[in-house]
N, C-alpha and C. Protein backbone atom coordinates (compact mmCIF):
# COMPACT_ATOMS: atom_id res chain seq x y z
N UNK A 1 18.23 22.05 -27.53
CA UNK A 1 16.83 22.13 -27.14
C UNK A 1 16.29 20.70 -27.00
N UNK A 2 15.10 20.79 -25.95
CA UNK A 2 15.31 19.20 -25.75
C UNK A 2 14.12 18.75 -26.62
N UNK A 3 13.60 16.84 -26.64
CA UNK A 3 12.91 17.10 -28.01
C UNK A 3 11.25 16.97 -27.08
N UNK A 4 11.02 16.61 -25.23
CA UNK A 4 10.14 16.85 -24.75
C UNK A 4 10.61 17.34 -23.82
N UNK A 5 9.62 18.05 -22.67
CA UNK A 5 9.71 18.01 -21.30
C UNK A 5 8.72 17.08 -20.43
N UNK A 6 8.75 16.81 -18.56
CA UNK A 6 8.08 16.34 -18.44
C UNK A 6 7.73 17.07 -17.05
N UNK A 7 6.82 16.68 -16.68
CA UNK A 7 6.48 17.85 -15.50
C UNK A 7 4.69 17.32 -14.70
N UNK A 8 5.11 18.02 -13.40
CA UNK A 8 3.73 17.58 -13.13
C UNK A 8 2.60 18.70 -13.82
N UNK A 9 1.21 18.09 -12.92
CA UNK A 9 -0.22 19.04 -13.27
C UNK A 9 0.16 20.55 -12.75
N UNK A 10 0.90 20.80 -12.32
CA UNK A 10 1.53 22.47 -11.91
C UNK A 10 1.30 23.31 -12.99
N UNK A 11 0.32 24.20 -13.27
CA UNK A 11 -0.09 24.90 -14.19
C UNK A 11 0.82 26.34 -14.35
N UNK A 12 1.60 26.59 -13.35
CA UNK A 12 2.74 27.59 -13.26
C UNK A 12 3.75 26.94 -14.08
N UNK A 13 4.46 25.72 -14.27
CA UNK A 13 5.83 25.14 -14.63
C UNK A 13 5.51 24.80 -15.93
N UNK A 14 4.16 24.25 -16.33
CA UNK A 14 3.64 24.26 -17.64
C UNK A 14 3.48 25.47 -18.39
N UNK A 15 2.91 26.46 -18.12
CA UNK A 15 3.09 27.64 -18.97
C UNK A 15 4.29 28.01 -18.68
N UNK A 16 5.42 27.93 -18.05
CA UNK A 16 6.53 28.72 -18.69
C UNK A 16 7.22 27.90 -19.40
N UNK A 17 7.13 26.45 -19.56
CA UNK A 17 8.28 25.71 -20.86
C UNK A 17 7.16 25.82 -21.93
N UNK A 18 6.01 26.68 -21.53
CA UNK A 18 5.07 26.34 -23.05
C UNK A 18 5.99 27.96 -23.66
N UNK A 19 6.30 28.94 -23.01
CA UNK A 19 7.02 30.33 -23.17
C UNK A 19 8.32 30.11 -23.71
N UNK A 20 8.91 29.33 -22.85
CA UNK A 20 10.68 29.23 -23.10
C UNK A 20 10.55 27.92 -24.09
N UNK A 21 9.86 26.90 -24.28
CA UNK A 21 10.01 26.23 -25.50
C UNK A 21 9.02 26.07 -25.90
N UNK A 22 8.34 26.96 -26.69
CA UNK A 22 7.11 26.76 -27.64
C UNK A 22 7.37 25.39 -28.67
N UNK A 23 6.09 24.72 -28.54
CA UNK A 23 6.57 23.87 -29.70
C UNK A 23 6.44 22.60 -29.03
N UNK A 24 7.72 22.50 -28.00
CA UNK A 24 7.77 21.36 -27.64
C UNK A 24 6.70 20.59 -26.42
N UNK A 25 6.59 19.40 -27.12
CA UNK A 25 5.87 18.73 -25.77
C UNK A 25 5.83 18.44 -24.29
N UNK A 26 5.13 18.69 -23.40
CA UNK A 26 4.98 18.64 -22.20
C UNK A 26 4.08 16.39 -21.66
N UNK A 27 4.75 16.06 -21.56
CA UNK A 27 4.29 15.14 -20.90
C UNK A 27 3.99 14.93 -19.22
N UNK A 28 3.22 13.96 -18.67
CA UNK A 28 3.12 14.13 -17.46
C UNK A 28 4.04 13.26 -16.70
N UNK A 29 4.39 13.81 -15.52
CA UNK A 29 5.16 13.16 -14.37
C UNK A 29 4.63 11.58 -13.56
N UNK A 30 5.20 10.93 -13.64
CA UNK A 30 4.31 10.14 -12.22
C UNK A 30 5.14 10.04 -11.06
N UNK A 31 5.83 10.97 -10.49
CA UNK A 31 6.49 10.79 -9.63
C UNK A 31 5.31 10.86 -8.13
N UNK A 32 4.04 11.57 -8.45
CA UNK A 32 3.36 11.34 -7.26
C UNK A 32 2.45 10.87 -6.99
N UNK A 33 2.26 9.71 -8.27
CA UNK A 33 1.26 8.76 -8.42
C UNK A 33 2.11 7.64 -7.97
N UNK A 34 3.44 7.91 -8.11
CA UNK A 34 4.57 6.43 -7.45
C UNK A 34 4.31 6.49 -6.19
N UNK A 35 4.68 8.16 -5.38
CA UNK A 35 4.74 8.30 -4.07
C UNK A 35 3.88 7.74 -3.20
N UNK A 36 2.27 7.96 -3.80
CA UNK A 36 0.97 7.46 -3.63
C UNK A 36 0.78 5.79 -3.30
N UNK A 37 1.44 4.79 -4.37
CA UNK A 37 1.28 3.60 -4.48
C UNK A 37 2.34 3.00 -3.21
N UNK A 38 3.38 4.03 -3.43
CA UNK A 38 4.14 3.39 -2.88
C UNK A 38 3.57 3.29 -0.95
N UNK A 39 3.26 4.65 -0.53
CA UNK A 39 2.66 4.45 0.44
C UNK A 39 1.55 3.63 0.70
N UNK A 40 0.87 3.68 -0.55
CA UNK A 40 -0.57 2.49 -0.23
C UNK A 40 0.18 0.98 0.08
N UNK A 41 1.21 0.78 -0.67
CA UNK A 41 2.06 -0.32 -0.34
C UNK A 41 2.37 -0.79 0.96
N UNK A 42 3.11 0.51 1.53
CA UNK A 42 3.50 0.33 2.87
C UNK A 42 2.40 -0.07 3.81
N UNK A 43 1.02 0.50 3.88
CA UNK A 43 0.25 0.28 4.55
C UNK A 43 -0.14 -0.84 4.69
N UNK A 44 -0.45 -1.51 3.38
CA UNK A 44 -0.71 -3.11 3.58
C UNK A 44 -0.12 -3.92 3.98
N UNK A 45 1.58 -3.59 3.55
CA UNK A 45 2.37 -5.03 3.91
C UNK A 45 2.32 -4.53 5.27
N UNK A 46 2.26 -3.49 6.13
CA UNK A 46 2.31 -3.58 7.74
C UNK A 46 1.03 -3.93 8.26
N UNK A 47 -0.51 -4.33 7.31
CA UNK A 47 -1.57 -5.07 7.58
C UNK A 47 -1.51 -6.29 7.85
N UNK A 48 -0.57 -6.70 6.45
CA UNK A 48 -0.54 -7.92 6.31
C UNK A 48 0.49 -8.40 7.29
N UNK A 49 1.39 -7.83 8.10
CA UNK A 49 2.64 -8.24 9.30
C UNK A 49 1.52 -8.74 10.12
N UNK A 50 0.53 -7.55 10.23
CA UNK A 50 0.26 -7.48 11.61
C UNK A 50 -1.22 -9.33 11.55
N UNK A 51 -1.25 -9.01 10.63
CA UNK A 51 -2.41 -10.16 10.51
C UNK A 51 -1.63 -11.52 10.55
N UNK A 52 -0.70 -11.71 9.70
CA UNK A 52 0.16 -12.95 10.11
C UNK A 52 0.74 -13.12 11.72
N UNK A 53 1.11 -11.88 12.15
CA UNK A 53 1.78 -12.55 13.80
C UNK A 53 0.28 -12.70 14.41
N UNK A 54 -0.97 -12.13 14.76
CA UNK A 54 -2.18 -12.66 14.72
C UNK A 54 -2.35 -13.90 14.35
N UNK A 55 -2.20 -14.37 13.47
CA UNK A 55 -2.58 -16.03 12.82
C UNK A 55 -1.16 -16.86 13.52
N UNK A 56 0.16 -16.61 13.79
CA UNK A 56 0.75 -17.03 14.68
C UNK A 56 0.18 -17.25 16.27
N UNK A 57 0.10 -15.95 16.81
CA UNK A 57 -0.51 -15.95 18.14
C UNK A 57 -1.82 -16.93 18.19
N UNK A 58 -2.49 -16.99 17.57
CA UNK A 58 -3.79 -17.70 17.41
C UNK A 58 -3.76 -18.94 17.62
N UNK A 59 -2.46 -19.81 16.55
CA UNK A 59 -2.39 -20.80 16.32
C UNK A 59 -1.97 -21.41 17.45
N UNK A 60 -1.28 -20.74 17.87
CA UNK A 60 -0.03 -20.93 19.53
C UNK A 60 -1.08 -21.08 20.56
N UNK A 61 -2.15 -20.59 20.31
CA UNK A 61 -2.59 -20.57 21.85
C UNK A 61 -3.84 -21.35 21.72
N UNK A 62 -4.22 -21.46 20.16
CA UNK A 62 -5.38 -22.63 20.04
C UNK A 62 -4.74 -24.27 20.46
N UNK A 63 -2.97 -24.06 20.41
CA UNK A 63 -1.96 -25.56 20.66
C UNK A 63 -1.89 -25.30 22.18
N UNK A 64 -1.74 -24.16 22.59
CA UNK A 64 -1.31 -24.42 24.26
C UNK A 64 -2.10 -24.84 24.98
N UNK A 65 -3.26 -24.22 24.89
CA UNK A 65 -4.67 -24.44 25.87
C UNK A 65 -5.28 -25.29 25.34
N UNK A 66 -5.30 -25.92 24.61
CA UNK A 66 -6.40 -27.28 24.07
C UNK A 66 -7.68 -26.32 23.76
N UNK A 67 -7.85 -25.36 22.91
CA UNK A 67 -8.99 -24.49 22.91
C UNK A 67 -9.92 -25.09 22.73
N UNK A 68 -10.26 -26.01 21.57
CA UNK A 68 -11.00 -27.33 21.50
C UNK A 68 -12.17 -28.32 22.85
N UNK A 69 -10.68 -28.51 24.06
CA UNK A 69 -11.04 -29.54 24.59
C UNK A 69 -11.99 -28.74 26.11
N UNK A 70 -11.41 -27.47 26.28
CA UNK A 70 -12.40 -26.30 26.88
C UNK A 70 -13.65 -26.05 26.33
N UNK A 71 -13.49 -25.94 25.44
CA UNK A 71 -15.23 -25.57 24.67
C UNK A 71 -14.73 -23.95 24.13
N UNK A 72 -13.90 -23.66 23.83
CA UNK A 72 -13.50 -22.47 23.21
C UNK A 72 -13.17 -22.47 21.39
N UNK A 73 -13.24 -23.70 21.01
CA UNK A 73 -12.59 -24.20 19.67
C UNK A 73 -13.14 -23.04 18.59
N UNK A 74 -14.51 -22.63 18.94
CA UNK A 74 -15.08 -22.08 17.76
C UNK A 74 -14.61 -20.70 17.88
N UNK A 75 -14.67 -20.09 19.08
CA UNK A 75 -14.20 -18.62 19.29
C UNK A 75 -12.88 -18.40 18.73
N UNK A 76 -11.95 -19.12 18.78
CA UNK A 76 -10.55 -19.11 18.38
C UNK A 76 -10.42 -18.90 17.13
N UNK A 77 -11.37 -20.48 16.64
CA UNK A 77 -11.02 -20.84 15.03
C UNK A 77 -11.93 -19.36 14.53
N UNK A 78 -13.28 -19.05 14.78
CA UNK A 78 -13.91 -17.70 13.91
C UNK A 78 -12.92 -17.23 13.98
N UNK A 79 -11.97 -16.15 15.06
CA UNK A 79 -10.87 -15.05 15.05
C UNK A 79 -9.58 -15.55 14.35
N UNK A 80 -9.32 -16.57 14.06
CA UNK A 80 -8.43 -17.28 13.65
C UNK A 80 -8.59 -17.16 11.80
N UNK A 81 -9.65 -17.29 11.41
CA UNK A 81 -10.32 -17.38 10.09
C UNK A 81 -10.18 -15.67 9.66
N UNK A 82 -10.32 -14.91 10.68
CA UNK A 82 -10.48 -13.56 10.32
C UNK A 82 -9.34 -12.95 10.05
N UNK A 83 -8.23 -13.89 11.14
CA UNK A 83 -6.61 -12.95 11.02
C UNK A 83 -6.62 -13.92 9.23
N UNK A 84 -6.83 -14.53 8.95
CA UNK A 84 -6.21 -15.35 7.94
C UNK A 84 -6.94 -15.04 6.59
């Protein structure tokens, strides 16, 4: 007999090891509080891709065109400040 179980908020899977092992403890799962983070994870670091090749592209084209010497310097650098 084991000396806990562990299980999610499933109120069906909890009352039957509270039946088949009275007694013993029920702790909680985090397997879908991982699943959760882990996707919140994913989302950012493909924010954060997408904002760095942005601050690449930016930089590249504030060097190609002289954005500066056009009269564009500030439009660049604000959007430039934003990817960054």
């Amino acid at each position: 007999m084991p000396d806990r179980t562990i299980a999610d908020t499933g109120q069906g899977l909890r009352a039957g090891q509270k039946v088949a092992l009275p007694g013993t403890p029920c702790h909680g799962g985090v397997f879908h509080i991982q699943q959760q983070c882990e996707s919140l994870a994913n989302v950012l670091a493909r924010r954060a891709k997408g904002a760095l090749s942005r601050c690449k592209e930016l930089e590249l084209e504030l060097e190609m065109i002289g954005a500066k010497e056009i009269g564009c310097g500030n439009t660049f650098s604000r959007e430039l400040t934003l990817a960054r």
